[in-house]
N, C-alpha and C. Protein backbone atom coordinates (compact mmCIF):
# COMPACT_ATOMS: atom_id res chain seq x y z
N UNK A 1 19.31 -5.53 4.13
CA UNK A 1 19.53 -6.75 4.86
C UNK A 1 18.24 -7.17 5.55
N UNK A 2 18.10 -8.45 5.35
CA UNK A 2 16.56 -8.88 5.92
C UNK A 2 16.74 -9.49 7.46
N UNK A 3 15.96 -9.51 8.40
CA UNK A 3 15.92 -10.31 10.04
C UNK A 3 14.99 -11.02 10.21
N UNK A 4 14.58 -11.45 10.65
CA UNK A 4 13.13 -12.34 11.38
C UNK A 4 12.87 -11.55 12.71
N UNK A 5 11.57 -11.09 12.11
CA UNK A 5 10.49 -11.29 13.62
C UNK A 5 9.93 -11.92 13.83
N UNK A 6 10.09 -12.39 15.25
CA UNK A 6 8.81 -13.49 15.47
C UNK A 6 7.30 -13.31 16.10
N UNK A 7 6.31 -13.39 15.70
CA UNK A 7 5.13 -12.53 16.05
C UNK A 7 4.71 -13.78 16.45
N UNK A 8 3.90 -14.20 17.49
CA UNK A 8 2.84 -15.85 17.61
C UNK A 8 3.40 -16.94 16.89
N UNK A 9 4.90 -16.75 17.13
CA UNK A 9 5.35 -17.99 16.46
C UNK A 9 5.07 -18.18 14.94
N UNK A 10 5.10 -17.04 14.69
CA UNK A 10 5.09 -17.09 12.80
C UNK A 10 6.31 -16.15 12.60
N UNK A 11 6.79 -16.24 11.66
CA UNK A 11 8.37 -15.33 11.35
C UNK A 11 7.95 -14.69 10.25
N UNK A 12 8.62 -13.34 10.49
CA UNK A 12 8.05 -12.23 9.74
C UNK A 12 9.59 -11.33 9.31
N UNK A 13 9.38 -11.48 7.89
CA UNK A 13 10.93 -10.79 7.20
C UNK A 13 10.91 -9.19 7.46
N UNK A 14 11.80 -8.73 7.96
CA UNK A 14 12.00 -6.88 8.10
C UNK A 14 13.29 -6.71 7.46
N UNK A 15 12.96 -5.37 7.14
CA UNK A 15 14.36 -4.84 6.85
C UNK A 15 14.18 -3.48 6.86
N UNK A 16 15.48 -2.74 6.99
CA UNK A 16 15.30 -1.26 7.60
C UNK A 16 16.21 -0.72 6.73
N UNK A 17 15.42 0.72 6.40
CA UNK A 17 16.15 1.51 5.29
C UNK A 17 17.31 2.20 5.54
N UNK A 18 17.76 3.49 4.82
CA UNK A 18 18.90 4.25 5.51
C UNK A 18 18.58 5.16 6.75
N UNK A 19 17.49 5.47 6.86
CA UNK A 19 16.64 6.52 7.69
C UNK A 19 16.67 5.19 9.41
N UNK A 20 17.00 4.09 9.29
CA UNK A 20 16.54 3.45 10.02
C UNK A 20 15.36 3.04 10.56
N UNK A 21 14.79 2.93 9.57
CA UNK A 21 12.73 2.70 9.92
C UNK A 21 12.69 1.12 9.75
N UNK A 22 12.09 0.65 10.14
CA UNK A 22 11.74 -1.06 10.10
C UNK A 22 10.48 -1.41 9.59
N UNK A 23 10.63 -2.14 8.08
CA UNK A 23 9.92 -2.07 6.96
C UNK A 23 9.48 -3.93 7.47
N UNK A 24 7.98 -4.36 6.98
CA UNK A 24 7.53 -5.78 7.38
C UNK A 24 7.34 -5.86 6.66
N UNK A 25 7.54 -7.63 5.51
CA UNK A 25 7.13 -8.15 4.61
C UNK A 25 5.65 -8.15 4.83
N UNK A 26 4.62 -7.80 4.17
CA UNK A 26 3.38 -7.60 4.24
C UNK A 26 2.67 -9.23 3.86
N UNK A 27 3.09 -9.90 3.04
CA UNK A 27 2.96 -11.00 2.75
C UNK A 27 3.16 -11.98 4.12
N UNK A 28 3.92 -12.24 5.48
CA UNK A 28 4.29 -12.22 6.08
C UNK A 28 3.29 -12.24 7.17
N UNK A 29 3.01 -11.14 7.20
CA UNK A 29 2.03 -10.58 8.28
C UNK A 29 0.67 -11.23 8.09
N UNK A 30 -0.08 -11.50 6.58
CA UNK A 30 -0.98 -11.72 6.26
C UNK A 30 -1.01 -12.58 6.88
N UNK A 31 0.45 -13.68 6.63
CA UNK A 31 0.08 -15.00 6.75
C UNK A 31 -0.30 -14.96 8.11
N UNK A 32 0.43 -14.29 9.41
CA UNK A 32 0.59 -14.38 10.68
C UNK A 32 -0.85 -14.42 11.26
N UNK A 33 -1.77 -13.35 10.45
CA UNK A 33 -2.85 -13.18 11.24
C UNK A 33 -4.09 -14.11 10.27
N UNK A 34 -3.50 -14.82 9.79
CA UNK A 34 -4.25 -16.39 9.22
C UNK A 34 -5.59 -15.28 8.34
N UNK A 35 -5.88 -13.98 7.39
CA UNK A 35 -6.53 -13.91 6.20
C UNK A 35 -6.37 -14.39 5.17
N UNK A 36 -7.71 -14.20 4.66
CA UNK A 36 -7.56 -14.36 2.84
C UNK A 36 -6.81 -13.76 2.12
N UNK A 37 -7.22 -12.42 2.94
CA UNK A 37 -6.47 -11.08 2.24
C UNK A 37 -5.40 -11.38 1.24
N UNK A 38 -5.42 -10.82 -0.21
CA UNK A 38 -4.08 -11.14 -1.19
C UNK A 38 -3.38 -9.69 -0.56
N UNK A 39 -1.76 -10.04 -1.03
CA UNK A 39 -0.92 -9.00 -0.53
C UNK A 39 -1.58 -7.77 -1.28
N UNK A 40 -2.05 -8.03 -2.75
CA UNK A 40 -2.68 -6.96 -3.22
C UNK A 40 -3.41 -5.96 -3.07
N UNK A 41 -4.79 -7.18 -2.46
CA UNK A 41 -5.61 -5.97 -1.36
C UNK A 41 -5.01 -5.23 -0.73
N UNK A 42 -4.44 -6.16 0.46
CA UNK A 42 -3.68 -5.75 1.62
C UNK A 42 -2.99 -3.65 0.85
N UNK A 43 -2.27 -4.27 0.16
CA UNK A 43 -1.38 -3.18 -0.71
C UNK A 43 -2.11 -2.23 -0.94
N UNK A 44 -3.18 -2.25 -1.93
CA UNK A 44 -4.50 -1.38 -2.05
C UNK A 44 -4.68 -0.65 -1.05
N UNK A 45 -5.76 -1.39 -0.07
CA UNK A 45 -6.14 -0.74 0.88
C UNK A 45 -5.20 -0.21 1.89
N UNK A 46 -3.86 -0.38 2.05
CA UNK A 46 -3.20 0.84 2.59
C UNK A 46 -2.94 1.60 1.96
N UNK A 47 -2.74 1.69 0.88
CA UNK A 47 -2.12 3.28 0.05
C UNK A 47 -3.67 3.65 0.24
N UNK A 48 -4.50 3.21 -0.30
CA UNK A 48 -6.19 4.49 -0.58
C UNK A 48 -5.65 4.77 0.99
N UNK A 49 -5.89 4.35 1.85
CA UNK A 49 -6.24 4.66 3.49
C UNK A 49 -4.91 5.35 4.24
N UNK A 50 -3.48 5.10 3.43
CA UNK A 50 -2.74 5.59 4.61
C UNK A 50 -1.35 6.69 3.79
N UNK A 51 -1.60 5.88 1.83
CA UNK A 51 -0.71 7.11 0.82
C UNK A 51 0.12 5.49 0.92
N UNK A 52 0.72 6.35 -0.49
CA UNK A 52 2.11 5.40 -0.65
C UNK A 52 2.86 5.09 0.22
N UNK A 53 3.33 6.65 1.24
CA UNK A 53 4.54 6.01 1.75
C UNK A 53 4.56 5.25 3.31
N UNK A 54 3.49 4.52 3.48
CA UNK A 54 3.38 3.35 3.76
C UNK A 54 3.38 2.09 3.35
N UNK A 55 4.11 2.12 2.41
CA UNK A 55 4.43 0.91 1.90
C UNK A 55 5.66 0.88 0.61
N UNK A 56 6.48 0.31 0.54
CA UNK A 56 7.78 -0.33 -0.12
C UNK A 56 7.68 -1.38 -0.57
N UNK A 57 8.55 -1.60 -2.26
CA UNK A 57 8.61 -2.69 -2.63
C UNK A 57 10.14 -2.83 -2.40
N UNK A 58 10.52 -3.92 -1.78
CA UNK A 58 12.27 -4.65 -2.39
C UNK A 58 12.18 -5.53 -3.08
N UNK A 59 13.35 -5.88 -3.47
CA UNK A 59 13.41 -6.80 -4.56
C UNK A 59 14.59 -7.62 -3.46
N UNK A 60 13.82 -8.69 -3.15
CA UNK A 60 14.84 -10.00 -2.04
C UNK A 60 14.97 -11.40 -2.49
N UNK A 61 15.79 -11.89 -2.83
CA UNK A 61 16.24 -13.71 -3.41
C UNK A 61 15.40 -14.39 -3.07
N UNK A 62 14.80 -14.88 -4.39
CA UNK A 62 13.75 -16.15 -3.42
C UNK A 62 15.03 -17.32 -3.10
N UNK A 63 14.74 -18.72 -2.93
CA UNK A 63 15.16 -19.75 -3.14
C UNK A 63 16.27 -20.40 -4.09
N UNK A 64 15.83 -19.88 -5.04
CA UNK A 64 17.18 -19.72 -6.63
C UNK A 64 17.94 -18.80 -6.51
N UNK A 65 17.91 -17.82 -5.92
CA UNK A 65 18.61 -16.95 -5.80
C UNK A 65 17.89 -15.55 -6.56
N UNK A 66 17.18 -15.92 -7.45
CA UNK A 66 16.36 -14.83 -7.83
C UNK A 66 15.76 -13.43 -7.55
N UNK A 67 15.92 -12.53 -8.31
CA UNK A 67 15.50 -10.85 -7.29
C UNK A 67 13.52 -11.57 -7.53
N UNK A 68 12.91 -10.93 -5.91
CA UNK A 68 11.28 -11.09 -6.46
C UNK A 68 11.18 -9.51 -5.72
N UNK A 69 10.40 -9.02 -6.25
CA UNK A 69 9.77 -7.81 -5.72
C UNK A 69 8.72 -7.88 -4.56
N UNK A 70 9.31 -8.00 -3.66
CA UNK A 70 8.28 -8.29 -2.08
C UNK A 70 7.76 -6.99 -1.46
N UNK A 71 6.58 -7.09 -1.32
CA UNK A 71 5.79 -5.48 -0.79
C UNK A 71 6.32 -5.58 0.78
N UNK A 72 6.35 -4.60 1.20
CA UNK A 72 7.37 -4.04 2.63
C UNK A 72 6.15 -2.98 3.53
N UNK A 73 5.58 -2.77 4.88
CA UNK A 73 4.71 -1.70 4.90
C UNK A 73 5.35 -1.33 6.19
N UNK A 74 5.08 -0.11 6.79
CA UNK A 74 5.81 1.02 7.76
C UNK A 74 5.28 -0.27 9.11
N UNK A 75 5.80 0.67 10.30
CA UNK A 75 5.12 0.00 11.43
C UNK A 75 4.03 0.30 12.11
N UNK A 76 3.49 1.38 11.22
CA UNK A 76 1.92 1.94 11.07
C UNK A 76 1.01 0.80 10.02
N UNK A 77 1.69 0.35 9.20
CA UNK A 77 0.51 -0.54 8.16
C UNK A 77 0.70 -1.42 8.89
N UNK A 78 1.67 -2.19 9.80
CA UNK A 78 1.84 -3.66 10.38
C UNK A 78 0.52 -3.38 11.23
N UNK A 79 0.93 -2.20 12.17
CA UNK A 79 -0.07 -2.15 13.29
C UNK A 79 -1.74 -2.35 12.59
N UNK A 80 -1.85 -1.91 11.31
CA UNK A 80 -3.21 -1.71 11.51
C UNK A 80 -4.25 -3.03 10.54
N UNK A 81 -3.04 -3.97 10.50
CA UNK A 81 -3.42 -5.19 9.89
C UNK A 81 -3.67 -6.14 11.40
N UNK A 82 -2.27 -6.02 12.45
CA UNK A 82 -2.51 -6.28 13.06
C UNK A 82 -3.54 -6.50 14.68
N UNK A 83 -3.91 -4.93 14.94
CA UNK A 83 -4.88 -4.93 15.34
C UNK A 83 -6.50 -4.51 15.42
């Protein structure tokens, strides 16, 4: 199930697993802190720097209803995009 955070007035999709951890659309975040950065990089450079399991893909409805595979990162990758 997805929520909104609101960070500086930009909204940021989460969702939390069975463990209860709170996963951030990484795409999301990029946008928040206004980079170039593609989610890709972004994606990249946390697994080399922090391992896979900082980061998750879901698969969430776009608009059509469609599954898209959206990259998800811990609240360790948020933090370290963010500050």
């Amino acid at each position: 199930m997805l929520a909104i955070f609101e960070f500086h007035g930009q909204s940021i999709r989460t969702s939390q697993d069975e463990q209860g951890n709170i996963w951030f659309c990484l795409k999301d975040i990029l946008t928040s802190i206004n980079t170039t950065t593609t989610t890709a990089q972004a994606q990249t450079l946390l697994e080399e720097g922090f391992g896979t399991l900082q980061v998750i893909v879901i698969p969430i409805p776009d608009a059509l209803g469609r599954k898209q595979s959206t990259v998800f990162v811990s609240e360790a990758g948020t933090t370290f995009f963010i500050s």
